[in-house]
N, C-alpha and C. Protein backbone atom coordinates (compact mmCIF):
# COMPACT_ATOMS: atom_id res chain seq x y z
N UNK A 1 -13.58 -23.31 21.57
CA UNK A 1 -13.41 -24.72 21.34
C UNK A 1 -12.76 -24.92 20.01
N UNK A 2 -12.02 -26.01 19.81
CA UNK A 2 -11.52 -26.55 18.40
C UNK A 2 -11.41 -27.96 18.36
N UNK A 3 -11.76 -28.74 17.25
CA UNK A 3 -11.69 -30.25 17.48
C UNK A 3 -10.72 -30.48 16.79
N UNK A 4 -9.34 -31.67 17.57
CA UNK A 4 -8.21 -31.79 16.94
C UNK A 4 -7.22 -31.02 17.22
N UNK A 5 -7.17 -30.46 17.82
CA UNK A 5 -6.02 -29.33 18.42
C UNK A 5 -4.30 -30.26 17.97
N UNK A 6 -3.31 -29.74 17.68
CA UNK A 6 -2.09 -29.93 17.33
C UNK A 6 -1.55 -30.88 18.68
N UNK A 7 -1.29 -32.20 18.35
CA UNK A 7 -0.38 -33.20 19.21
C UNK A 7 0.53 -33.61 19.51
N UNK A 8 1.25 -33.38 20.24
CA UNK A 8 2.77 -34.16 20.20
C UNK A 8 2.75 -35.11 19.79
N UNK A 9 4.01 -36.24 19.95
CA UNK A 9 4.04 -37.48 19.54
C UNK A 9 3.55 -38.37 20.80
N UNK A 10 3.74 -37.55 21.80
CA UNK A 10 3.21 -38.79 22.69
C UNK A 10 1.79 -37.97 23.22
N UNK A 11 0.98 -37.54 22.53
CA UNK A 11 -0.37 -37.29 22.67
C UNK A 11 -0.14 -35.99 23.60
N UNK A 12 0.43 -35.37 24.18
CA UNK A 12 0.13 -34.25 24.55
C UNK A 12 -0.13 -33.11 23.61
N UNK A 13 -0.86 -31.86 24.43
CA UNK A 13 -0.97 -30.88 23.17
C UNK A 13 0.01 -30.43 23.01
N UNK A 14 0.09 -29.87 21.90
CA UNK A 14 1.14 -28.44 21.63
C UNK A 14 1.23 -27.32 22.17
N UNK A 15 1.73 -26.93 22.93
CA UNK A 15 1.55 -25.93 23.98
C UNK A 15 1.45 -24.46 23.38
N UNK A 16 1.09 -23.35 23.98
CA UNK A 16 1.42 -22.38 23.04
C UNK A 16 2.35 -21.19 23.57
N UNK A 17 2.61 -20.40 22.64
CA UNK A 17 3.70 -19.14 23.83
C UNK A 17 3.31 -18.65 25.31
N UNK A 18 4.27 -18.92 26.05
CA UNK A 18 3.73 -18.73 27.73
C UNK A 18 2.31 -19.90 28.30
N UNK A 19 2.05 -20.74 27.99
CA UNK A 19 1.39 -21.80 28.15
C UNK A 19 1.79 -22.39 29.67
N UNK A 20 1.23 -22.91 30.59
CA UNK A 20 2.13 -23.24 31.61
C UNK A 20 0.71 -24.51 31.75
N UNK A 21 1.63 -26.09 31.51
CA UNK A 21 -0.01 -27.23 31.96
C UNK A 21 0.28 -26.82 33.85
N UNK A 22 -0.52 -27.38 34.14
CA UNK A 22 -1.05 -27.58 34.94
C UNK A 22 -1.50 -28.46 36.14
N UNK A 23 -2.02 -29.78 35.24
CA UNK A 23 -2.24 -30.97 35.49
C UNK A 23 -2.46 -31.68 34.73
N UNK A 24 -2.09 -33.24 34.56
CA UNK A 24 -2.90 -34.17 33.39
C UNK A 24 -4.20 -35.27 34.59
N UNK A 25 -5.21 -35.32 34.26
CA UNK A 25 -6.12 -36.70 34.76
C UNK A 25 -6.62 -37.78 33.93
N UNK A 26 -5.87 -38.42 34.18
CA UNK A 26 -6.56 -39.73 33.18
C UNK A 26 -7.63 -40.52 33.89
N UNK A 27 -8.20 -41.09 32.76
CA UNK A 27 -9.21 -42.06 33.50
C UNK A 27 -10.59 -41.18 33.29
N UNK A 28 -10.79 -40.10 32.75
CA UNK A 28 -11.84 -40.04 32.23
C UNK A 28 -12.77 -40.11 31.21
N UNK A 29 -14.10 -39.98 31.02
CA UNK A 29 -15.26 -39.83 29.93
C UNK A 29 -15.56 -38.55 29.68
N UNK A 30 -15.43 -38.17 28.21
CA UNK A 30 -15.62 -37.18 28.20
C UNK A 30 -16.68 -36.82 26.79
N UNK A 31 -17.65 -36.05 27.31
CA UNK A 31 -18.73 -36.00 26.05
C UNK A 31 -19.12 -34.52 25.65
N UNK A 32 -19.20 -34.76 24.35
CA UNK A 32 -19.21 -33.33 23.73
C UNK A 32 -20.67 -33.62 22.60
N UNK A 33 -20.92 -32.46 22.48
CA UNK A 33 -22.18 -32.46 21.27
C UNK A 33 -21.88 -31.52 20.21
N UNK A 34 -22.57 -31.67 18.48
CA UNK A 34 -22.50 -30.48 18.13
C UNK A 34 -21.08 -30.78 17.03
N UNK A 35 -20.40 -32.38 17.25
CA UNK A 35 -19.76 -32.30 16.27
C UNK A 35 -19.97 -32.87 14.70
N UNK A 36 -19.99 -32.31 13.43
CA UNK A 36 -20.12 -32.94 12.49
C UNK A 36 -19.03 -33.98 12.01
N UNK A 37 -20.65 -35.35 11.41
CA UNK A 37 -19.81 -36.19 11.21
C UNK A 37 -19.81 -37.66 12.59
N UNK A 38 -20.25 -37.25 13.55
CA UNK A 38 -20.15 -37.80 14.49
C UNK A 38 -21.78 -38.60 14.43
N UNK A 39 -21.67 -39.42 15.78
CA UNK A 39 -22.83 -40.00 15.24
C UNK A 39 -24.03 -39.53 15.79
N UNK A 40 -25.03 -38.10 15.23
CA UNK A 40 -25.62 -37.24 15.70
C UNK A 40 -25.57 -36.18 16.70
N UNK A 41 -23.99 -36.29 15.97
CA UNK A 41 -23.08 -34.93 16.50
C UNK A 41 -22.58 -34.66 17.93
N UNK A 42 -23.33 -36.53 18.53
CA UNK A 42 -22.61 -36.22 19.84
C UNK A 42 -20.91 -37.68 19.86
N UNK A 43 -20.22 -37.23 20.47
CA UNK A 43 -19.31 -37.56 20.92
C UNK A 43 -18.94 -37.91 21.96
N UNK A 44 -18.17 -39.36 22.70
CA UNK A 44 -18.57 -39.67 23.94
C UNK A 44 -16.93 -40.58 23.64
N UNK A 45 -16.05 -40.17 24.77
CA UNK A 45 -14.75 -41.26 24.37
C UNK A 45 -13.56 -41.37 25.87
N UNK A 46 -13.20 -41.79 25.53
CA UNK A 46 -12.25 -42.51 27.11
C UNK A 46 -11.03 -41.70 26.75
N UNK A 47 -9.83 -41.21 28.07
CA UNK A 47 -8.98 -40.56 27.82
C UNK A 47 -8.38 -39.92 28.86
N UNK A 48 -7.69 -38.67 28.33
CA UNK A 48 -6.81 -37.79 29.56
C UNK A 48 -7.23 -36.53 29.48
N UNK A 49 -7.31 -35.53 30.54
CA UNK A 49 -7.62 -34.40 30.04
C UNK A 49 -6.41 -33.60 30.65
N UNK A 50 -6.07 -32.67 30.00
CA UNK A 50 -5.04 -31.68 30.12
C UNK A 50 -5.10 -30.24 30.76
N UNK A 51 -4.90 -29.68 32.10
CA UNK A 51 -5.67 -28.41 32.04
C UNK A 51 -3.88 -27.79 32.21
N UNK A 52 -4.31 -26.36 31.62
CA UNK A 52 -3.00 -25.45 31.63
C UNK A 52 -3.75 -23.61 31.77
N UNK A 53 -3.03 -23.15 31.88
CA UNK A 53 -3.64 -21.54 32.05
C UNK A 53 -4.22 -20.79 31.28
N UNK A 54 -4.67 -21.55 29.83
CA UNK A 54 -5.33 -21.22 28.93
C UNK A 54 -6.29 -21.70 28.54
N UNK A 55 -5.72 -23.42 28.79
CA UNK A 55 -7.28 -24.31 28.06
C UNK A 55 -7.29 -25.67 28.61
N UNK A 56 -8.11 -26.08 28.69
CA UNK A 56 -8.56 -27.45 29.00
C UNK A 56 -8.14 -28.37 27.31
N UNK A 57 -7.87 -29.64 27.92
CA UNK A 57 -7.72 -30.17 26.61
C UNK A 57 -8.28 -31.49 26.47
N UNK A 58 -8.95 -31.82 26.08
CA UNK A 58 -9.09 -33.92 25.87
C UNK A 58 -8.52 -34.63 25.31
N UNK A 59 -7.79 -35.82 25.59
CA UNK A 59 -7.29 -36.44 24.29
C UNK A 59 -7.66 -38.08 24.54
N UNK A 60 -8.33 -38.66 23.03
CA UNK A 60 -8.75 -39.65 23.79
C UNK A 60 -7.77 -40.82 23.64
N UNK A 61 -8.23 -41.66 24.60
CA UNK A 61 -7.14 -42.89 24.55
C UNK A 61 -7.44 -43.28 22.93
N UNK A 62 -8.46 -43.30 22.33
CA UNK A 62 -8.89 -44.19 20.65
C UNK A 62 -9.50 -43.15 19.98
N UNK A 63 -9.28 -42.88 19.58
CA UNK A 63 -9.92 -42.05 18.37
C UNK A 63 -11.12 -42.51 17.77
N UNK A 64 -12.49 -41.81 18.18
CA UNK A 64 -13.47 -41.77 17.28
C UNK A 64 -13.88 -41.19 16.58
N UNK A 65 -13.90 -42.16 15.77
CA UNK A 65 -14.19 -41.70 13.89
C UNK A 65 -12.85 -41.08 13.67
N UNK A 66 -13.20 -39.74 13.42
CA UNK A 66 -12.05 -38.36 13.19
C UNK A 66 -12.02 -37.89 14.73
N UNK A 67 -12.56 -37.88 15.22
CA UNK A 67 -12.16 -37.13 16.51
C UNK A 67 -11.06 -37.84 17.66
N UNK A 68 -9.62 -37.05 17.71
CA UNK A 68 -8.99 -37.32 18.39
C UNK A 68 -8.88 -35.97 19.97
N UNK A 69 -9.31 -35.22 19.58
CA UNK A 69 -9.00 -34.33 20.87
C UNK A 69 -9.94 -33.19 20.77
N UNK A 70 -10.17 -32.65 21.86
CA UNK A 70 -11.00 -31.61 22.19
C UNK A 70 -10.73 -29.99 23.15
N UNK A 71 -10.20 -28.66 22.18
CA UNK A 71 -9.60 -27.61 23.01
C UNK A 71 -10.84 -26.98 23.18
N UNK A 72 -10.85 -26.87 24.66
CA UNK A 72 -11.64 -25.75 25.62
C UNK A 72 -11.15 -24.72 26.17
N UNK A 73 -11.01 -23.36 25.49
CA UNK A 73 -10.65 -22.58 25.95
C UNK A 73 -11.04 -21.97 27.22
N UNK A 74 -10.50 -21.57 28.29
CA UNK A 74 -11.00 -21.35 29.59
C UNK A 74 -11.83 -20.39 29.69
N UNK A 75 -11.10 -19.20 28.55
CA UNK A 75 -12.51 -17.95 28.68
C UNK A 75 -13.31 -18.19 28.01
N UNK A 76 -13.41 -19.60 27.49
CA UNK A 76 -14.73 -19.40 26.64
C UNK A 76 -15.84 -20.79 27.05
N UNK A 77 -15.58 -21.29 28.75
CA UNK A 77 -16.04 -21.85 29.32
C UNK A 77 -17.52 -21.45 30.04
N UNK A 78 -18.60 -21.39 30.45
CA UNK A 78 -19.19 -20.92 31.01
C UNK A 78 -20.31 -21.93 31.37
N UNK A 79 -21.27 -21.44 32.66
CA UNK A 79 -22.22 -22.44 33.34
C UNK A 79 -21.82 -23.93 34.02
N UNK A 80 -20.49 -23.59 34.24
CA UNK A 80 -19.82 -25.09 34.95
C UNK A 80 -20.36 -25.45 36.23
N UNK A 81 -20.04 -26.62 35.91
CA UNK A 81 -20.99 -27.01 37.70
C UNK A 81 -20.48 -28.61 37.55
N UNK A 82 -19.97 -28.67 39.17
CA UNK A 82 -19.70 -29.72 39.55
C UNK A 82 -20.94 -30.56 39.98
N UNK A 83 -21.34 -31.99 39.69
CA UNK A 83 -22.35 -32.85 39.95
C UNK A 83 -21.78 -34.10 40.67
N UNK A 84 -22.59 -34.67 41.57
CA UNK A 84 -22.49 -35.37 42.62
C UNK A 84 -23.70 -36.27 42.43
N UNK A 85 -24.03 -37.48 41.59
CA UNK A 85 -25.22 -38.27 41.42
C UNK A 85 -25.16 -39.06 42.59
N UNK A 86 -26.40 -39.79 42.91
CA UNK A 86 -26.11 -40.60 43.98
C UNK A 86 -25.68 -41.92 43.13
N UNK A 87 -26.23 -42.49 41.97
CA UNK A 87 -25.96 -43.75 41.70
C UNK A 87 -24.66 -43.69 40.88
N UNK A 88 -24.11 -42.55 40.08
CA UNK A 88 -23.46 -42.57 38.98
C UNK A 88 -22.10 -41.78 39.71
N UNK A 89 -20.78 -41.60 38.27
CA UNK A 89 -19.96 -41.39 38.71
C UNK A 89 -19.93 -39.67 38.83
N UNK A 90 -19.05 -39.02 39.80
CA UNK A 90 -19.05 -37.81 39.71
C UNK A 90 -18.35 -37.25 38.54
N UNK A 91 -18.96 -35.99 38.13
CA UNK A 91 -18.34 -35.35 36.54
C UNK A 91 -18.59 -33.52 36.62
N UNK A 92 -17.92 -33.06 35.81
CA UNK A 92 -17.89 -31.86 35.76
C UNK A 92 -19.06 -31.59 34.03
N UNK A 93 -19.76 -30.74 33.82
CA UNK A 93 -20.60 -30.42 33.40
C UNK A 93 -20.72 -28.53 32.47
N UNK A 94 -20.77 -28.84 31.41
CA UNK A 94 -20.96 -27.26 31.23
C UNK A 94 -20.88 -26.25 29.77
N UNK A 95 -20.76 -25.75 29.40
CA UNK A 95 -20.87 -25.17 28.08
C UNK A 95 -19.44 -24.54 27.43
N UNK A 96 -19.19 -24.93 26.24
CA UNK A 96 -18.20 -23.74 25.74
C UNK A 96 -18.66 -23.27 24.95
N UNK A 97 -17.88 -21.92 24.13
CA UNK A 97 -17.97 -21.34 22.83
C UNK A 97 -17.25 -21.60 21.94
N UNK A 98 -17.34 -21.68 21.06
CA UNK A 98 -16.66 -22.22 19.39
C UNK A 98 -15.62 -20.84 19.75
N UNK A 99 -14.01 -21.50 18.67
CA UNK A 99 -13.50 -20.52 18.55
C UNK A 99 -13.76 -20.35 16.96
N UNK A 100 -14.39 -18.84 16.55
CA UNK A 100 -14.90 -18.90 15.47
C UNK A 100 -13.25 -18.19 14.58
N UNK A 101 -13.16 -18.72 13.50
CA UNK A 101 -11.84 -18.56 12.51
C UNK A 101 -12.17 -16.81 12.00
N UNK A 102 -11.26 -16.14 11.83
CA UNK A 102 -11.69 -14.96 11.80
C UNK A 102 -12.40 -14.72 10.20
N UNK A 103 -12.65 -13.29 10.05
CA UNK A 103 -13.97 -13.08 8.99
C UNK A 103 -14.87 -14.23 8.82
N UNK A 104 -15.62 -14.94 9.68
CA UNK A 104 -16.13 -16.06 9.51
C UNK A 104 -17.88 -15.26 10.10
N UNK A 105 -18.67 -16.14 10.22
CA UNK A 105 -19.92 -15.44 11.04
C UNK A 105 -20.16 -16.12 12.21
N UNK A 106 -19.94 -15.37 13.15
CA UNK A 106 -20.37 -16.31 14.47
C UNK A 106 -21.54 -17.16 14.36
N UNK A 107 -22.51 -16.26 13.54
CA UNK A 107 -23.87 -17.25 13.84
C UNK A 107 -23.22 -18.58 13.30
N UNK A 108 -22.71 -18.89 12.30
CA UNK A 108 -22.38 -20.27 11.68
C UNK A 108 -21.37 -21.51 13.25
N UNK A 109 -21.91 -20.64 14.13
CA UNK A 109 -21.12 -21.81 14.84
C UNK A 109 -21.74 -21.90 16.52
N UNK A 110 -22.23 -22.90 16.80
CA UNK A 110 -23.04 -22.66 18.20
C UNK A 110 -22.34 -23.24 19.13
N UNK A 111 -22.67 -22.67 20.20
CA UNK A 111 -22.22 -23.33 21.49
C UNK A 111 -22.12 -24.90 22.06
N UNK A 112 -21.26 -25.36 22.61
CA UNK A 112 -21.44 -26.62 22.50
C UNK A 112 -22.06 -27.37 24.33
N UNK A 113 -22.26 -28.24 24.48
CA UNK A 113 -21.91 -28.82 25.68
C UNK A 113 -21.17 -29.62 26.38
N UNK A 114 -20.68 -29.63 27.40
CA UNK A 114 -19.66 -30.87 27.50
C UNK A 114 -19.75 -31.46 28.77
N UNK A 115 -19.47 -32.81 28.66
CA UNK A 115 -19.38 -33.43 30.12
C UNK A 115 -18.00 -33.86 30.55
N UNK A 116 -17.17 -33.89 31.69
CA UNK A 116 -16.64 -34.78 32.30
C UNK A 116 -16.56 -35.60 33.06
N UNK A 117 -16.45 -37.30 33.20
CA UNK A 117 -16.70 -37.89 33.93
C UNK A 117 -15.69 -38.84 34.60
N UNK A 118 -15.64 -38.78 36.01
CA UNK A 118 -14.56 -39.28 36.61
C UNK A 118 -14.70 -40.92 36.84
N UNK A 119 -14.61 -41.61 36.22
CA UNK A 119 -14.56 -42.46 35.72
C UNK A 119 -13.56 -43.86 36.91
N UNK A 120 -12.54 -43.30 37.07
CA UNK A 120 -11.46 -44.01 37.62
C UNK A 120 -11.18 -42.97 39.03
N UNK A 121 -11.02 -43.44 40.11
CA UNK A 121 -10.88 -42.78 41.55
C UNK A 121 -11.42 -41.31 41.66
N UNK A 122 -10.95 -40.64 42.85
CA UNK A 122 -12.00 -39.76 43.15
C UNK A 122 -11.05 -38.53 42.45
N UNK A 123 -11.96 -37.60 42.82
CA UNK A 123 -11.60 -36.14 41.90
C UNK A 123 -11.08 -35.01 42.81
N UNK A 124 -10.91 -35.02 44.65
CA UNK A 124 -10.09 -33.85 45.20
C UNK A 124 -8.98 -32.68 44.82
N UNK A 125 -8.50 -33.30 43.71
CA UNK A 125 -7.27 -32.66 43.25
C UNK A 125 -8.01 -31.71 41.99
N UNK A 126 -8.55 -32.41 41.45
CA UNK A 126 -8.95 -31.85 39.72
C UNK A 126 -9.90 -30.51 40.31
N UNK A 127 -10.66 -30.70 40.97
CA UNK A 127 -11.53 -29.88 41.15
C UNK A 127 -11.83 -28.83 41.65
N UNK A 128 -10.61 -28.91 42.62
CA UNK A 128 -10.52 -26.89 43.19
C UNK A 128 -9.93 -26.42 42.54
N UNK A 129 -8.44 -27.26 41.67
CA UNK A 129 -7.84 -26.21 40.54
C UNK A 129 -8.73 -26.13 39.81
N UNK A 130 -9.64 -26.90 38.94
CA UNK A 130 -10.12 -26.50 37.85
C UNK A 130 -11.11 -24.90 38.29
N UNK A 131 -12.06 -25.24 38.83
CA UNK A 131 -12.30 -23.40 39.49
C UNK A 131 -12.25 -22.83 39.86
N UNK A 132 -10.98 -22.67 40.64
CA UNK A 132 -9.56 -22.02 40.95
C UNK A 132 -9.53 -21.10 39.72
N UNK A 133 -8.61 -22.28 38.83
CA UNK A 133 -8.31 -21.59 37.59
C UNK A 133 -9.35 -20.43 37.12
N UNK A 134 -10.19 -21.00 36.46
CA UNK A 134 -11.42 -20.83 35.94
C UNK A 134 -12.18 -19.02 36.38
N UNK A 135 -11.94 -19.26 37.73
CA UNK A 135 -12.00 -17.89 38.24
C UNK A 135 -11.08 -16.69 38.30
N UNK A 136 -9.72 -17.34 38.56
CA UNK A 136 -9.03 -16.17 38.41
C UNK A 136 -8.44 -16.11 36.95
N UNK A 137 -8.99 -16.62 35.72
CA UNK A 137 -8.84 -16.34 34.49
C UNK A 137 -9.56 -15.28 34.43
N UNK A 138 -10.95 -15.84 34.45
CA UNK A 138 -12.48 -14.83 34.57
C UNK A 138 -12.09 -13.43 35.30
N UNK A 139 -11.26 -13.53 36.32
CA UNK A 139 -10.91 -12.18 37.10
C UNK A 139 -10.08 -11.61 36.54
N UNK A 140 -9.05 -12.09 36.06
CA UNK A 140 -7.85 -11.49 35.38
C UNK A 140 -8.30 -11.09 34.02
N UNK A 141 -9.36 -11.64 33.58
CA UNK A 141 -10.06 -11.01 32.04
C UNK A 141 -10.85 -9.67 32.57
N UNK A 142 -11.47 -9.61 33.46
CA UNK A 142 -12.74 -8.54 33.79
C UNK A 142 -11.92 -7.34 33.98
N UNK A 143 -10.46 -7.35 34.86
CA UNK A 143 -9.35 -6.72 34.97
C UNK A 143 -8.57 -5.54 33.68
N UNK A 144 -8.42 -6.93 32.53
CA UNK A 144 -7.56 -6.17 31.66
C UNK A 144 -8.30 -5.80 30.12
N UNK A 145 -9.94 -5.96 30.39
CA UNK A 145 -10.61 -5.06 29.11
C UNK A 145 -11.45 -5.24 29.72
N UNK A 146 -12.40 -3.89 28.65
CA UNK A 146 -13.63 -3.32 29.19
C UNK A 146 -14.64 -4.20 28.64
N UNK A 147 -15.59 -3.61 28.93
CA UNK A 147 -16.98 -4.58 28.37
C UNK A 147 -17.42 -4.30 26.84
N UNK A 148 -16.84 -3.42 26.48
CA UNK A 148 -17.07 -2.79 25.17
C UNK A 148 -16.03 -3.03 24.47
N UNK A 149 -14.65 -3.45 25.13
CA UNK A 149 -13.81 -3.95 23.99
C UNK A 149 -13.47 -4.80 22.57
N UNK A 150 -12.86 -5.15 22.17
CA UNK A 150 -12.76 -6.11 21.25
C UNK A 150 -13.04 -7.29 21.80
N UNK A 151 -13.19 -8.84 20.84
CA UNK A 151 -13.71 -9.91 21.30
C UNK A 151 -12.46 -10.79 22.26
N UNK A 152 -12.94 -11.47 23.00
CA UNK A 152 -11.80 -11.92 24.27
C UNK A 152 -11.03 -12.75 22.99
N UNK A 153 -10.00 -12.78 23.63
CA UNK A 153 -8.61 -13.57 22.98
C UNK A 153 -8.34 -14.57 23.82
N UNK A 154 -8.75 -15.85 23.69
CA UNK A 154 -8.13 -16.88 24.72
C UNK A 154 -7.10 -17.30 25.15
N UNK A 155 -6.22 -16.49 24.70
CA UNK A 155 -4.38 -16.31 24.69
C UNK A 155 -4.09 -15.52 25.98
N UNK A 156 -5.00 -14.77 26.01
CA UNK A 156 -5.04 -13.40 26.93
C UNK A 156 -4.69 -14.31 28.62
N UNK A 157 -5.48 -15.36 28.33
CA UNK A 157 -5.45 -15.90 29.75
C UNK A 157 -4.36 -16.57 30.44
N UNK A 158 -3.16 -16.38 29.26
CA UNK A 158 -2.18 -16.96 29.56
C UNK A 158 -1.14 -15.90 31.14
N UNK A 159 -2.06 -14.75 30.89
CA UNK A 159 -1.37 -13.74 31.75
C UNK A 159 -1.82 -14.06 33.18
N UNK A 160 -2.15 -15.46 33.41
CA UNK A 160 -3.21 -15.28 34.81
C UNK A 160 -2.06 -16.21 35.54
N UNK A 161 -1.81 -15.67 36.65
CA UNK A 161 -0.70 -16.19 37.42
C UNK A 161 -1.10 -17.21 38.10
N UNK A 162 -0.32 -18.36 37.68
CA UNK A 162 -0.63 -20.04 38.35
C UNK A 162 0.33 -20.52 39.46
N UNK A 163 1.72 -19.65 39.43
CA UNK A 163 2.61 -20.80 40.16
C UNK A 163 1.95 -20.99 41.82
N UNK A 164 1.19 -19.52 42.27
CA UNK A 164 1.10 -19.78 43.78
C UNK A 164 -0.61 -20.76 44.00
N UNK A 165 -1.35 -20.81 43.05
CA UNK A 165 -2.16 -21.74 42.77
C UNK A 165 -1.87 -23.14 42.89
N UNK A 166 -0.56 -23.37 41.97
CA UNK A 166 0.04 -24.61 42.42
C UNK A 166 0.32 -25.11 43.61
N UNK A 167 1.14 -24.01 44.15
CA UNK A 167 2.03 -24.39 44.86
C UNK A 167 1.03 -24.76 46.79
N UNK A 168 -0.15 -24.09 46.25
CA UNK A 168 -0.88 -24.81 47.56
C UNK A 168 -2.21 -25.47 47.12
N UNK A 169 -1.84 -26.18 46.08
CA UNK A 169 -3.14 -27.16 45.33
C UNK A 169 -3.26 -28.32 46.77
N UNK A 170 -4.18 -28.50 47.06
CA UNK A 170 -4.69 -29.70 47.85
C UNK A 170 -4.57 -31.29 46.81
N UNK A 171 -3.82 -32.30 47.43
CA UNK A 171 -3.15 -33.12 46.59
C UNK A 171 -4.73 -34.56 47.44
N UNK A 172 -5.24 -34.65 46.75
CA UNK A 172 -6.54 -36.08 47.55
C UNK A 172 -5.80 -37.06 46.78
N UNK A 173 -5.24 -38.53 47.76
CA UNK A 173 -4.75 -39.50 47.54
C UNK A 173 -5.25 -40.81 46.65
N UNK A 174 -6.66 -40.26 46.88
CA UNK A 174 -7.87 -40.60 45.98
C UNK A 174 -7.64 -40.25 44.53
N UNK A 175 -7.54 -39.46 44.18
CA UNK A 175 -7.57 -38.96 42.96
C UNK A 175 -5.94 -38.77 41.85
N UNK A 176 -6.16 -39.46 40.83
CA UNK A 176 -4.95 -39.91 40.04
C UNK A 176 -4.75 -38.92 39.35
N UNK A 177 -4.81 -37.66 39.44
CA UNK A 177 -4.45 -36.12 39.02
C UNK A 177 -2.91 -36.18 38.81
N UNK A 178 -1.90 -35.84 38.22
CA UNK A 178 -0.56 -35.58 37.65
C UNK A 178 -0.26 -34.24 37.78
N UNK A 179 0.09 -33.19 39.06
CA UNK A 179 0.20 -32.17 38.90
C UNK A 179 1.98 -31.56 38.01
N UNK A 180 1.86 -30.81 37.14
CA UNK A 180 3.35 -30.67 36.99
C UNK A 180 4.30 -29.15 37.65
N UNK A 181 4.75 -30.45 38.11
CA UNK A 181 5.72 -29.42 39.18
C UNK A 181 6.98 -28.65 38.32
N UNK A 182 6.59 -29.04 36.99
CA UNK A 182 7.91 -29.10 36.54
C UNK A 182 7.48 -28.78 35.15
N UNK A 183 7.40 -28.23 33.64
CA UNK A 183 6.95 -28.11 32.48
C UNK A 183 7.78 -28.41 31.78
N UNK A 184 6.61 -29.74 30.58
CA UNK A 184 7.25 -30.69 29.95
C UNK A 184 8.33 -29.63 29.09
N UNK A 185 8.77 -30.09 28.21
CA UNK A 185 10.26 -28.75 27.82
C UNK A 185 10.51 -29.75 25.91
N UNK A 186 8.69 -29.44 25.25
CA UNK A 186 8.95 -29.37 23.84
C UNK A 186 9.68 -28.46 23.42
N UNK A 187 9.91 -28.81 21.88
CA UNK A 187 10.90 -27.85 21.28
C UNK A 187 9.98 -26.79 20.97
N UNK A 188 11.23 -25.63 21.03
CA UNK A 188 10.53 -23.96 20.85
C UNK A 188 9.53 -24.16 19.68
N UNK A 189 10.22 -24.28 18.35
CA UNK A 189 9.35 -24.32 17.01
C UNK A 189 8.32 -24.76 17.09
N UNK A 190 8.37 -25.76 18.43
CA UNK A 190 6.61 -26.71 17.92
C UNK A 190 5.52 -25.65 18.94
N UNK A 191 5.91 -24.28 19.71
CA UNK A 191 5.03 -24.00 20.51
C UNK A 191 3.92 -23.11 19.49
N UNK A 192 2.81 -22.77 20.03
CA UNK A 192 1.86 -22.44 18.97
C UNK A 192 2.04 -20.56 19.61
N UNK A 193 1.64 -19.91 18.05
CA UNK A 193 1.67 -18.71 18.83
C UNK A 193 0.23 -18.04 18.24
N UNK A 194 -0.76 -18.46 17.95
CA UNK A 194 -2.11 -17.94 17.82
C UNK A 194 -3.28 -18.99 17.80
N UNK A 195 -4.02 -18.67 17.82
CA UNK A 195 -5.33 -19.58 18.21
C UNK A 195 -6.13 -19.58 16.60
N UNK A 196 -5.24 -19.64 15.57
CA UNK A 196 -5.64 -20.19 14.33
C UNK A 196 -6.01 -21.36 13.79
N UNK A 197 -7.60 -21.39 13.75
CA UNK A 197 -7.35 -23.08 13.05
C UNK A 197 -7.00 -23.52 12.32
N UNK A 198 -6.47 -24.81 12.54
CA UNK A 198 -5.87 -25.64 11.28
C UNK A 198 -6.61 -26.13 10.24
N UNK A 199 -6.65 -26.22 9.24
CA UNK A 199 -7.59 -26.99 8.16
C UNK A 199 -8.07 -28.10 8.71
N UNK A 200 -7.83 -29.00 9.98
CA UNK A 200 -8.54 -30.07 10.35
C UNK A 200 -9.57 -29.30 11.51
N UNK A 201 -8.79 -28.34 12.51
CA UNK A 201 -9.76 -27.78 12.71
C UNK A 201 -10.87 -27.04 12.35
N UNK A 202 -10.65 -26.47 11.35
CA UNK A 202 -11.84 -25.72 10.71
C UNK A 202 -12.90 -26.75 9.79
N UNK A 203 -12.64 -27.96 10.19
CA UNK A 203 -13.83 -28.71 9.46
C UNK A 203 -15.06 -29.17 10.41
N UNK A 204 -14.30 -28.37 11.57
CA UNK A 204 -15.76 -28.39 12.75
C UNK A 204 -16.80 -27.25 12.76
């Protein structure tokens, strides 16, 4: 995870080398805990979320407080689960891991939780890619290191092949999902090529 991740001008993220989005969904709630500064560290804000072959992204329509966006790295997603309330709206649910800045101490940084909530029409589209994805990241990680290796690189997941994922995504007419058939085409310089935080990120 990182709070604030690098923005375009028109609110998308900054993509990074070999990055491929995915989909954008607007119209959701999205809640996070665990941030300082916030108002008892939980966070709760309206917006779009971004998924691509590396990371999930939030960005909110308004900025609270300091918090404008939220990176979820995919391998560092875990315990997801789709929920189905009877009275409330349907949302996705689940934990990430901090991306900790290197020589830093992991203990200094805990796991967070997060919600998504579908807020505006239904969710058919968002939701088989998202653990779609999610899995064959997870597969394509278990694949290319051992269990004893060095610590996962959330970059790594960029190697997980999406186009035939796409290309038979189930499209629900219901659901205001933006698949891109097509990748937006920022300039080279602005693409990111490590998962370094920025001085705004590292104040999380």
């Amino acid at each position: 995870m990182a709070s604030n991740p690098q923005l375009l001008e028109d609110g998308m993220p900054v993509p990074f080398v070999n990055e491929m989005f995915v989909l954008a969904r607007d119209g959701v709630e999205f809640a996070i805990d665990k941030i300082p500064g916030s108002n008892g560290g939980h966070v709760k804000a309206k917006g779009i979320i971004y998924l691509s072959n590396i990371r999930m992204v939030f960005v909110a329509s308004k900025p609270a407080g300091n918090f404008r966006a939220f990176d979820l790295p995919l391998l560092y997603i875990h315990g997801e689960k789709f929920n189905q309330p009877i009275f409330l709206c349907n949302n996705v649910s689940g934990l990430v891991e901090p991306v900790v800045p290197q020589n830093e101490n992991r203990a200094l940084y805990s796991t967070h939780s997060f919600k998504i909530l579908f807020k505006e029409g239904g969710c058919g589209t968002f939701i088989p890619l998202f653990f779609n994805l999610i899995s064959a990241v997870r597969q394509y990680n278990q694949q290319s290191t051992s269990a004893t290796g060095p610590p996962i690189n959330p970059l790594q997941a960029s190697q997980t092949p999406v186009d035939e994922m796409m290309r038979h995504a189930y499209v629900d007419p219901n659901d205001p999902t933006r698949i891109f058939l097509q990748q937006p085409t920022p300039q080279s310089e602005l693409r990111r090529r490590t998962y370094q935080l920025s001085p705004a990120e590292r104040s999380i």
